[in-house]
Protein backbone atom coordinates (compact mmCIF):
# COMPACT_ATOMS: atom_id res chain seq x y z
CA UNK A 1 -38.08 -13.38 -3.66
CA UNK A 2 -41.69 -14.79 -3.48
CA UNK A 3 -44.95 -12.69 -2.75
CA UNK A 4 -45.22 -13.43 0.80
CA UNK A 5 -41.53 -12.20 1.21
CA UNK A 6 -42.09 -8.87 -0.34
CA UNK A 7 -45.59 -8.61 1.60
CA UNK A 8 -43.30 -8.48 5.54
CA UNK A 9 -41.40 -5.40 5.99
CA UNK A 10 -38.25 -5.26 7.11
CA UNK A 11 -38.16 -2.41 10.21
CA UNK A 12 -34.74 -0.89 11.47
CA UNK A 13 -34.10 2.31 12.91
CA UNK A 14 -33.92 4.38 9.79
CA UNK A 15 -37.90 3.58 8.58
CA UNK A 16 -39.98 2.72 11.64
CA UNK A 17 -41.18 5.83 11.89
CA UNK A 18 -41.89 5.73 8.51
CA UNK A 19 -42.87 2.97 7.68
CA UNK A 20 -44.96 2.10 11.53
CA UNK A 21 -45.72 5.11 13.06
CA UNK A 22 -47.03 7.47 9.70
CA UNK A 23 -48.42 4.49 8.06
CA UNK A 24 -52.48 5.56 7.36
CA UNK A 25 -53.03 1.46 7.99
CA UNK A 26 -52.79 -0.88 10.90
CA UNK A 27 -49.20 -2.03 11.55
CA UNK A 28 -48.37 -5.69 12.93
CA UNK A 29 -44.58 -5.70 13.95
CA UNK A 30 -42.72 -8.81 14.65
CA UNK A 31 -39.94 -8.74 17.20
CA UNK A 32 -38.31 -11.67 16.44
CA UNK A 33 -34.45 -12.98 16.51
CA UNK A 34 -32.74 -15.96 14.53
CA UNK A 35 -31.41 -17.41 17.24
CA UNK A 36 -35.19 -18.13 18.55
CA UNK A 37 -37.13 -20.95 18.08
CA UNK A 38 -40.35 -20.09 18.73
CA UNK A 39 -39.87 -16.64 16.46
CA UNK A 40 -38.86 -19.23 13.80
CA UNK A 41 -42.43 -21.06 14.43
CA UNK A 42 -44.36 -18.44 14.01
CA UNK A 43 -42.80 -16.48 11.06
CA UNK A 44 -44.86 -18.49 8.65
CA UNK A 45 -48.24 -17.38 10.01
CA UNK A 46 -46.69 -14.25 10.48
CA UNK A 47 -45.95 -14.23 6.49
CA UNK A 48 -49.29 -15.44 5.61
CA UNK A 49 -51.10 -12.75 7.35
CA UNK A 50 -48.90 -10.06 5.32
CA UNK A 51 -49.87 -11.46 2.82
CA UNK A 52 -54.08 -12.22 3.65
CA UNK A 53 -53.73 -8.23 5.10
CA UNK A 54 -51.83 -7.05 1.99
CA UNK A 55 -54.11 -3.21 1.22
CA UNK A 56 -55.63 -3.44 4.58
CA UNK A 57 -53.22 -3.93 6.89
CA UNK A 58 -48.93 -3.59 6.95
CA UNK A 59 -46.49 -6.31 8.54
CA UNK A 60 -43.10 -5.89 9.80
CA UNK A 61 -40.11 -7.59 11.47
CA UNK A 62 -37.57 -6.14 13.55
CA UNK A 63 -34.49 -8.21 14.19
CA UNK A 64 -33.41 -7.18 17.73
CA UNK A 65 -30.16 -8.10 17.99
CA UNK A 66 -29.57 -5.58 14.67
CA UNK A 67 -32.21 -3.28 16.17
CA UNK A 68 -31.46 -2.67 19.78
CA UNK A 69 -32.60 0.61 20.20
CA UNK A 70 -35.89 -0.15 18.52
CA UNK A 71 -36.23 -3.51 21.31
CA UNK A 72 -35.06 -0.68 23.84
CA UNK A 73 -37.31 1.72 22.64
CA UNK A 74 -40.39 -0.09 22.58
CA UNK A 75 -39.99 -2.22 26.45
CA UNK A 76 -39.34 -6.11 24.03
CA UNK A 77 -38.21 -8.01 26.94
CA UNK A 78 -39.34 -11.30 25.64
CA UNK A 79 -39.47 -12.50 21.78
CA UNK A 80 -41.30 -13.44 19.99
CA UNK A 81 -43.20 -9.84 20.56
CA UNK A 82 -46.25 -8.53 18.39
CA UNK A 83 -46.84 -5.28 18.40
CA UNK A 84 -50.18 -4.04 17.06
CA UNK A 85 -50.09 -0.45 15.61
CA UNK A 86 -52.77 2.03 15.02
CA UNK A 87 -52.23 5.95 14.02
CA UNK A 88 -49.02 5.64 15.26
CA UNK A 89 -49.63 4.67 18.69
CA UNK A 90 -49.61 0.66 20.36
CA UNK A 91 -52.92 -0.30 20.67
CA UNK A 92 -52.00 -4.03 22.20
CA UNK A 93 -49.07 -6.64 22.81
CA UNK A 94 -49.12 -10.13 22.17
CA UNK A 95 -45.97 -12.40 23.59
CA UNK A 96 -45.11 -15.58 22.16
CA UNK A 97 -46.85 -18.03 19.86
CA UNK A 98 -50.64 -17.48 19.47
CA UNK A 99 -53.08 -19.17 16.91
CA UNK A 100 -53.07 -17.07 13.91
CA UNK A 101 -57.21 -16.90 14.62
CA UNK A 102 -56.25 -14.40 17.02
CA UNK A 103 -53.58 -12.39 15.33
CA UNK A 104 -56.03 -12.01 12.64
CA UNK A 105 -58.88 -11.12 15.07
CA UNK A 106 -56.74 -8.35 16.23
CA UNK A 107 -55.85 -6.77 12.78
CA UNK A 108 -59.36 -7.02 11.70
CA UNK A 109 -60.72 -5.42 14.40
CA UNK A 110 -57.94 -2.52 13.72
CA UNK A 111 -58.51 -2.14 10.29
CA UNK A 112 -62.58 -1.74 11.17
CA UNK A 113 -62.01 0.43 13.54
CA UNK A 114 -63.37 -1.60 16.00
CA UNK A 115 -61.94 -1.95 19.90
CA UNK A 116 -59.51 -5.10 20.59
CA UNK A 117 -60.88 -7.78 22.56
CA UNK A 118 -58.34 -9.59 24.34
């Protein structure tokens, strides 16, 4: 397993809460599914940002077709889906590929404290 592999979390039912929800740091969540190409395109920026973010900010993937009720639970009616995590709550939703400029605008401004600009 390599650095940037240990860096991405991977979310199921039993530690989202956990591991999302409670975390005291900005969470980026991947919904993302094997089957889909443009997941499969962005899981390497996705990587690299765990690993840039690594003490500042957490990342995590949810496979939906193993995680239903979490794609259920949080509305994922497209994927990829990026869900951006503060104190528990969604503070913004990205769909599909984006430059990894922006993701990393996003979690930057979280882990500041600052508002999102979309």
């Amino acid at each position: 397993m390599t650095t940037t592999q240990r860096s991405v979390v991977t979310l199921d039912a039993d530690n989202f809460d956990r591991e999302v929800l409670q975390s005291d740091q900005p969470v980026l969540v991947d919904f993302w599914a094997d089957w889909c190409p443009p997941c499969k395109a962005i899981a390497p920026v996705i990587e690299e940002i765990a690993t840039e973010f690594d003490g500042i900010a957490r990342v995590g993937k949810v496979d939906v077709d193993g995680n239903k009720s979490l794609a259920e639970r949080f509305a994922i009616t497209s994927i990829p889906t990026l869900l951006f995590f503060r104190n528990g709550e969604i503070v913004d939703r990205v769909q599909g590929v984006v430059p990894k400029r922006d993701l990393t605008a996003k979690l930057t401004a979280l882990a500041e404290r600052t508002p999102i600009e979309n």
